[in-house]
C-alpha atoms as a PDB file:
ATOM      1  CA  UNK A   1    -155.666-188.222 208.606  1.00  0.00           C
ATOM      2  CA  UNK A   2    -156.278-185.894 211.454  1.00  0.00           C
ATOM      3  CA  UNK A   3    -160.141-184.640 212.110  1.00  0.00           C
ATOM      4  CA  UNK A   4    -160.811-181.420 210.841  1.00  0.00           C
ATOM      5  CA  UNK A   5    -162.532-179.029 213.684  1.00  0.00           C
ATOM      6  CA  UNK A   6    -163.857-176.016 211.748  1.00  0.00           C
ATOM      7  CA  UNK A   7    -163.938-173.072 214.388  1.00  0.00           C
ATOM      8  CA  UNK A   8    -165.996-169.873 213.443  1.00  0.00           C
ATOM      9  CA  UNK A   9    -165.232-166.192 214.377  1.00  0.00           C
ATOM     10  CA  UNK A  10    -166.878-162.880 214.266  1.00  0.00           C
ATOM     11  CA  UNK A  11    -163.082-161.081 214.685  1.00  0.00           C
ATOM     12  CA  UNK A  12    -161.986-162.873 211.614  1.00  0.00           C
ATOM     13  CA  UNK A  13    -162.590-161.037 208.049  1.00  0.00           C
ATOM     14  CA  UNK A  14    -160.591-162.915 205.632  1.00  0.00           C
ATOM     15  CA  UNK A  15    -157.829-164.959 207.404  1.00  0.00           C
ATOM     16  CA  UNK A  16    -157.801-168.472 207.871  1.00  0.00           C
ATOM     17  CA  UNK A  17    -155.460-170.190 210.378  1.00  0.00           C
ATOM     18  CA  UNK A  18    -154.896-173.720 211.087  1.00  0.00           C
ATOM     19  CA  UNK A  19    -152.992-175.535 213.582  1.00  0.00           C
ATOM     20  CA  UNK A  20    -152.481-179.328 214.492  1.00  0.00           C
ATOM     21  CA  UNK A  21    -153.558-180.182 218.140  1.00  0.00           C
ATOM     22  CA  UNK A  22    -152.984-183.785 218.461  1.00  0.00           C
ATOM     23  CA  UNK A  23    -155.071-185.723 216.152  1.00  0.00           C
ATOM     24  CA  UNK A  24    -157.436-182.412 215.519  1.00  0.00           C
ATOM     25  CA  UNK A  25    -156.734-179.987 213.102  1.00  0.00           C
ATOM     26  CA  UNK A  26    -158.602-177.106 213.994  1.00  0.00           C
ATOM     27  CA  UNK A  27    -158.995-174.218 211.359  1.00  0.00           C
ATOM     28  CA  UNK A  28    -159.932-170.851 212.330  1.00  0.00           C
ATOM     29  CA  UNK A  29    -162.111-168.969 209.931  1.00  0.00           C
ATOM     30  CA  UNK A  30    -164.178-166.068 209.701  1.00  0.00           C
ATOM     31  CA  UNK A  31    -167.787-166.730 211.340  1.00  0.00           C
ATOM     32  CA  UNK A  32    -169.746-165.243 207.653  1.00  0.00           C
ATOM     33  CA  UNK A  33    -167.467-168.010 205.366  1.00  0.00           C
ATOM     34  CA  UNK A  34    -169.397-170.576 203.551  1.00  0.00           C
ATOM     35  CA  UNK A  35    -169.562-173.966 205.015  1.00  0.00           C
ATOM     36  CA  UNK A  36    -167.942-175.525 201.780  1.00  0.00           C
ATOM     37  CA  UNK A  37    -165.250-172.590 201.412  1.00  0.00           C
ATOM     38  CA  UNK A  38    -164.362-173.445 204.915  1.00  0.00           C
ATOM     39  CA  UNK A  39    -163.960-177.147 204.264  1.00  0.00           C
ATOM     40  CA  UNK A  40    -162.215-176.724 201.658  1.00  0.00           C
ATOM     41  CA  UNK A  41    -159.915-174.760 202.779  1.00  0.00           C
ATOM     42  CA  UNK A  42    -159.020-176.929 205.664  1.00  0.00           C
ATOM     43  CA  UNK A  43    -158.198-179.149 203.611  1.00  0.00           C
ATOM     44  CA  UNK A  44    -156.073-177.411 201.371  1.00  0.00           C
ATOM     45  CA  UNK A  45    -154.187-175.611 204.620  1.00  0.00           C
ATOM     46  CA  UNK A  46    -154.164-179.410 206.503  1.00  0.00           C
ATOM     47  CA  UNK A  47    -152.212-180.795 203.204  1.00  0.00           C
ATOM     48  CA  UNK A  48    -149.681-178.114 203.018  1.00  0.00           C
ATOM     49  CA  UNK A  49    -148.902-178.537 206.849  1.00  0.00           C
ATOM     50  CA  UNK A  50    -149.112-182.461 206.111  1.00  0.00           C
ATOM     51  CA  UNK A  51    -146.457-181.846 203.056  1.00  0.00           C
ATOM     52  CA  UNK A  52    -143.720-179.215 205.083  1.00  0.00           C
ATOM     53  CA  UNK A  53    -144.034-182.282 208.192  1.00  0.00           C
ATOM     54  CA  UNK A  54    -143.712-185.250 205.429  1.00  0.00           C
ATOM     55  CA  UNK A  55    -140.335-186.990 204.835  1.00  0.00           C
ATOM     56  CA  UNK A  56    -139.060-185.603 201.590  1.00  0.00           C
ATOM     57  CA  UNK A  57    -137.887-186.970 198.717  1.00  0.00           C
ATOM     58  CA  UNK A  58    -134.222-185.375 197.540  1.00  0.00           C
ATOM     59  CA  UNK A  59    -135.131-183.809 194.174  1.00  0.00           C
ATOM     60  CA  UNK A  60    -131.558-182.896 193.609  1.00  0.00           C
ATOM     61  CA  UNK A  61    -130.805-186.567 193.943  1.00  0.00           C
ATOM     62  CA  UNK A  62    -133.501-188.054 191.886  1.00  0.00           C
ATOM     63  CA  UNK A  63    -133.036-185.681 188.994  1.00  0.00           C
ATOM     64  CA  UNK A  64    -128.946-186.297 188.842  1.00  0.00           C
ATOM     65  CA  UNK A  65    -130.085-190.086 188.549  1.00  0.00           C
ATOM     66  CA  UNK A  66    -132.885-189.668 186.394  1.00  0.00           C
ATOM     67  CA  UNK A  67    -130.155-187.383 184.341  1.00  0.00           C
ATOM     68  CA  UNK A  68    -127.533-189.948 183.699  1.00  0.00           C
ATOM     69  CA  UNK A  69    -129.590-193.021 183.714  1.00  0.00           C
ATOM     70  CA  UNK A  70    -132.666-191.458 181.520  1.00  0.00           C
ATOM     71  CA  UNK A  71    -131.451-188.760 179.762  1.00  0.00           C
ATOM     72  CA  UNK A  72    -128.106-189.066 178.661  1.00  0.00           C
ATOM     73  CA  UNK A  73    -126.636-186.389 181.079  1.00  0.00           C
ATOM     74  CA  UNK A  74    -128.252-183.559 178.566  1.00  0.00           C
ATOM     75  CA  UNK A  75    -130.370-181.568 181.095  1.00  0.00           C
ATOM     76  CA  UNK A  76    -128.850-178.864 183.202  1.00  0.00           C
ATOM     77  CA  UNK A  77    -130.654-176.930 185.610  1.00  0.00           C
ATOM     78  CA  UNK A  78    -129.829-174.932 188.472  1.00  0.00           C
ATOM     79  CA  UNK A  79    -132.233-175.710 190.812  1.00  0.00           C
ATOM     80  CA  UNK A  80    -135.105-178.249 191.662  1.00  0.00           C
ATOM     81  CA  UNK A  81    -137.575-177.790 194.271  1.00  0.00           C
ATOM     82  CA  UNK A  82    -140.942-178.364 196.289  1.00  0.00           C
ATOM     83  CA  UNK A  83    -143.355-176.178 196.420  1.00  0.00           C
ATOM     84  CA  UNK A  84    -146.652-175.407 197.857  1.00  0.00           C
ATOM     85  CA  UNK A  85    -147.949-172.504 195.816  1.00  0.00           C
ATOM     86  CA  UNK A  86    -148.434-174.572 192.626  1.00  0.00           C
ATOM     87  CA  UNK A  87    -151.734-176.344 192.505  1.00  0.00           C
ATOM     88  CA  UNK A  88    -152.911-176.408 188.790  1.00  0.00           C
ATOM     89  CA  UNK A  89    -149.531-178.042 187.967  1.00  0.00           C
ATOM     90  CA  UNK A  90    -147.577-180.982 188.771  1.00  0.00           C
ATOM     91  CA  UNK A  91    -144.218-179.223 187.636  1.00  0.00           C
ATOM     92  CA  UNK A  92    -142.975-176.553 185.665  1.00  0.00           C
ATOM     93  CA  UNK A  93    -139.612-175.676 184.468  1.00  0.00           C
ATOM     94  CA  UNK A  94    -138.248-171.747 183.518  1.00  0.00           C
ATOM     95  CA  UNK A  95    -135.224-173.190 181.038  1.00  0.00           C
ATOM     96  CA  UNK A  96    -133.929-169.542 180.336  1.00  0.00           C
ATOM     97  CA  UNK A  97    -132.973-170.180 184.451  1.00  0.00           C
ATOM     98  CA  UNK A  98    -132.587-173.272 184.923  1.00  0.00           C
ATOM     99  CA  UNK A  99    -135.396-173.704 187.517  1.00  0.00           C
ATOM    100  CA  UNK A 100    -137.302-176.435 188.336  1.00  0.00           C
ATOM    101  CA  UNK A 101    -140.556-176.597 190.683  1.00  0.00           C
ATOM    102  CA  UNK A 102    -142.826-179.526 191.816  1.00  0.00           C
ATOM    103  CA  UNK A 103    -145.575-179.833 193.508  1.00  0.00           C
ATOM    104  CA  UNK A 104    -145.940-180.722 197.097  1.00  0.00           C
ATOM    105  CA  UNK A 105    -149.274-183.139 196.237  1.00  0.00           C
ATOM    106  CA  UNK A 106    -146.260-185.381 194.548  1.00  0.00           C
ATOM    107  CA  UNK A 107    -145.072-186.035 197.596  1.00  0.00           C
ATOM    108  CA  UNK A 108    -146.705-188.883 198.393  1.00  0.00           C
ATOM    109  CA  UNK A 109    -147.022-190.678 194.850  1.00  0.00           C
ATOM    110  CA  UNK A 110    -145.314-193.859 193.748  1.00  0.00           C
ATOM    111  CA  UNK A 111    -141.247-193.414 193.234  1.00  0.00           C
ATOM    112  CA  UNK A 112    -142.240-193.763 189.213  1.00  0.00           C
ATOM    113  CA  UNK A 113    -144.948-191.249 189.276  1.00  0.00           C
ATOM    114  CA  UNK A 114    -142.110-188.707 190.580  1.00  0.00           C
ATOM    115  CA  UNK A 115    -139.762-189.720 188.353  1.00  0.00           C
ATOM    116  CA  UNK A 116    -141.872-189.265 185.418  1.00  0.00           C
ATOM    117  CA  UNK A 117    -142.778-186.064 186.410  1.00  0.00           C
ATOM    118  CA  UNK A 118    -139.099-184.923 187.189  1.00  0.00           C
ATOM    119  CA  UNK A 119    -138.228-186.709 183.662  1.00  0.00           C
ATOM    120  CA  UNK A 120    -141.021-184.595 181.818  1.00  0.00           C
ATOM    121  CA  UNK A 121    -139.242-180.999 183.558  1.00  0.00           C
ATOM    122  CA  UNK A 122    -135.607-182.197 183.149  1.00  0.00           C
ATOM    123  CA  UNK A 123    -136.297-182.442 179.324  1.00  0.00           C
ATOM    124  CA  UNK A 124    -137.464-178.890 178.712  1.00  0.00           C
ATOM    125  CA  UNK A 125    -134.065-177.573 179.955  1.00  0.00           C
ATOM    126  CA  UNK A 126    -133.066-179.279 176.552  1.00  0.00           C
ATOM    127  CA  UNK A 127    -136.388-178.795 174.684  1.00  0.00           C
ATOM    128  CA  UNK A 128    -138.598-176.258 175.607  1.00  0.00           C
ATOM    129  CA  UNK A 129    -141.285-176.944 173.768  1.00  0.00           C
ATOM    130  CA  UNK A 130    -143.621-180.152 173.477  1.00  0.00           C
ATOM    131  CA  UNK A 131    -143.170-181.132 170.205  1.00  0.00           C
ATOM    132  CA  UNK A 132    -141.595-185.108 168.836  1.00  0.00           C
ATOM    133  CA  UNK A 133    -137.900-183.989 170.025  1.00  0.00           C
ATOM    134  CA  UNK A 134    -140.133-183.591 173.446  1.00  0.00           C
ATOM    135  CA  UNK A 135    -141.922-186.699 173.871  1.00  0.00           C
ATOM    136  CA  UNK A 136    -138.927-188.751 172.707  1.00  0.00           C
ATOM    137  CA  UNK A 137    -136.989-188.138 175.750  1.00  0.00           C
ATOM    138  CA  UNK A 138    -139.850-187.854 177.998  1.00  0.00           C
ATOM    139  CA  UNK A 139    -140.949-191.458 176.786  1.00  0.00           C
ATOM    140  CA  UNK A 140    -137.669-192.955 177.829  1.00  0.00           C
ATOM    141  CA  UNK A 141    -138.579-192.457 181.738  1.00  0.00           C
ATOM    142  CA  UNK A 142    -139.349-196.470 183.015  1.00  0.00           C
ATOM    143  CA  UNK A 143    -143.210-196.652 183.113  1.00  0.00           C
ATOM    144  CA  UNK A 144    -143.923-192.855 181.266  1.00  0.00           C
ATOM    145  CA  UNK A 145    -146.896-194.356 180.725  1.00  0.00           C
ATOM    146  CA  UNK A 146    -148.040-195.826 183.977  1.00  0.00           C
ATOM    147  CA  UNK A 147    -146.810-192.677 185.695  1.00  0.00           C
ATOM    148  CA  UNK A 148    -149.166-190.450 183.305  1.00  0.00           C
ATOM    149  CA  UNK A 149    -151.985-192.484 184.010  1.00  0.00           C
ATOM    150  CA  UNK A 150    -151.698-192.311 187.556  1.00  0.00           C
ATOM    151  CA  UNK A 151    -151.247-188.800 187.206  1.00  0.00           C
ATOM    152  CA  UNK A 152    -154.459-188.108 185.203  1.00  0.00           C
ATOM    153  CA  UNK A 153    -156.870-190.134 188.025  1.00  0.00           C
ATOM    154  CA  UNK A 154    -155.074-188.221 190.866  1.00  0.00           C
ATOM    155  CA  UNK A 155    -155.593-185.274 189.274  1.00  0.00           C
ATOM    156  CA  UNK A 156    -159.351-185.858 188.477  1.00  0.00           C
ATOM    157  CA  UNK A 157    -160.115-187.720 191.585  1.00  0.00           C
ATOM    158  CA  UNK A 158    -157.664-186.835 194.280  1.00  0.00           C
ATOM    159  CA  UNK A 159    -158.718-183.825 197.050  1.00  0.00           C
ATOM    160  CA  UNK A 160    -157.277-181.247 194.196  1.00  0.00           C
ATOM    161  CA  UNK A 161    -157.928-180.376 191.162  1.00  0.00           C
ATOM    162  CA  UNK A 162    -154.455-182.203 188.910  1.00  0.00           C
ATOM    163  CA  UNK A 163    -152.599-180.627 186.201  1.00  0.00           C
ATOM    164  CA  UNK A 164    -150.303-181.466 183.659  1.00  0.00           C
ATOM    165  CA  UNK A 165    -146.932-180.849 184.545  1.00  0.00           C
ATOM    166  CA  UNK A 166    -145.761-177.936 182.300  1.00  0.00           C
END
């Protein structure tokens, strides 16, 4: 993980920049910021640059697998993708579209933490809710279990606050 180099300025009135110079990311802010907003934000800004740098996993790919070897072939969706704008979630699914987002703070979990997650957004194309019907399918993922565990300490001790996925 790169050093974070927090650099103040009287110009600045709300932006925040970063930018990765070697093995310093430095992170503009405005000189009157908090010291804690300002770390915190450098963090957040330092992950998201981090995630759009980070070999990806194909989505498309792991939900056509997880499809036929999970879930019968019964979810259809349109679209699956990363995203960096969703931080109080892990995933979320719009059925009446057919869209599916996760999280970029997945990208870096265990192949069956993904999957789970993936799994658990796949199944509301079919079931929208999160009622028996739900859990039935979302069970069937290898390690559901595991995976939600994992989840649930990430969330409550990694750098961000987790989330259930939708």
């Amino acid at each position: 993980m790169p050093e974070i180099r927090i650099i103040r300025s009287s110009r600045r009135k709300k932006s925040v920049q970063g930018r990765l110079k070697g093995d310093v990311f430095e992170v503009r802010v405005p000189a009157r910021m908090p010291e804690k907003q300002a770390q915190e934000l450098a963090r957040e800004l330092l992950e998201k640059v981090q995630a759009k740098a980070a070999p990806v996993v194909d989505l498309e790919e792991t939900a056509r697998r997880l499809n036929r070897t999970v879930l019968d072939g019964k979810a259809e969706w349109t679209s699956i993708s990363w995203v960096t704008n969703q931080n109080s979630r892990w995933g979320s699914c719009t059925p009446a579209r057919g869209t599916i987002r996760i999280s970029h703070r997945l990208q870096k979990v265990p192949q069956y933490v993904l999957d789970a997650v993936v799994v658990h957004e796949l199944v509301h194309t079919f079931v929208p809710n999160h009622g028996p019907e739900f859990y039935r399918w979302a069970q069937k993922v290898p390690h559901a279990e595991r995976a939600h565990g994992y989840l649930e300490a990430y969330g409550r001790w990694g750098r961000n606050s987790g989330g259930d996925a939708s």
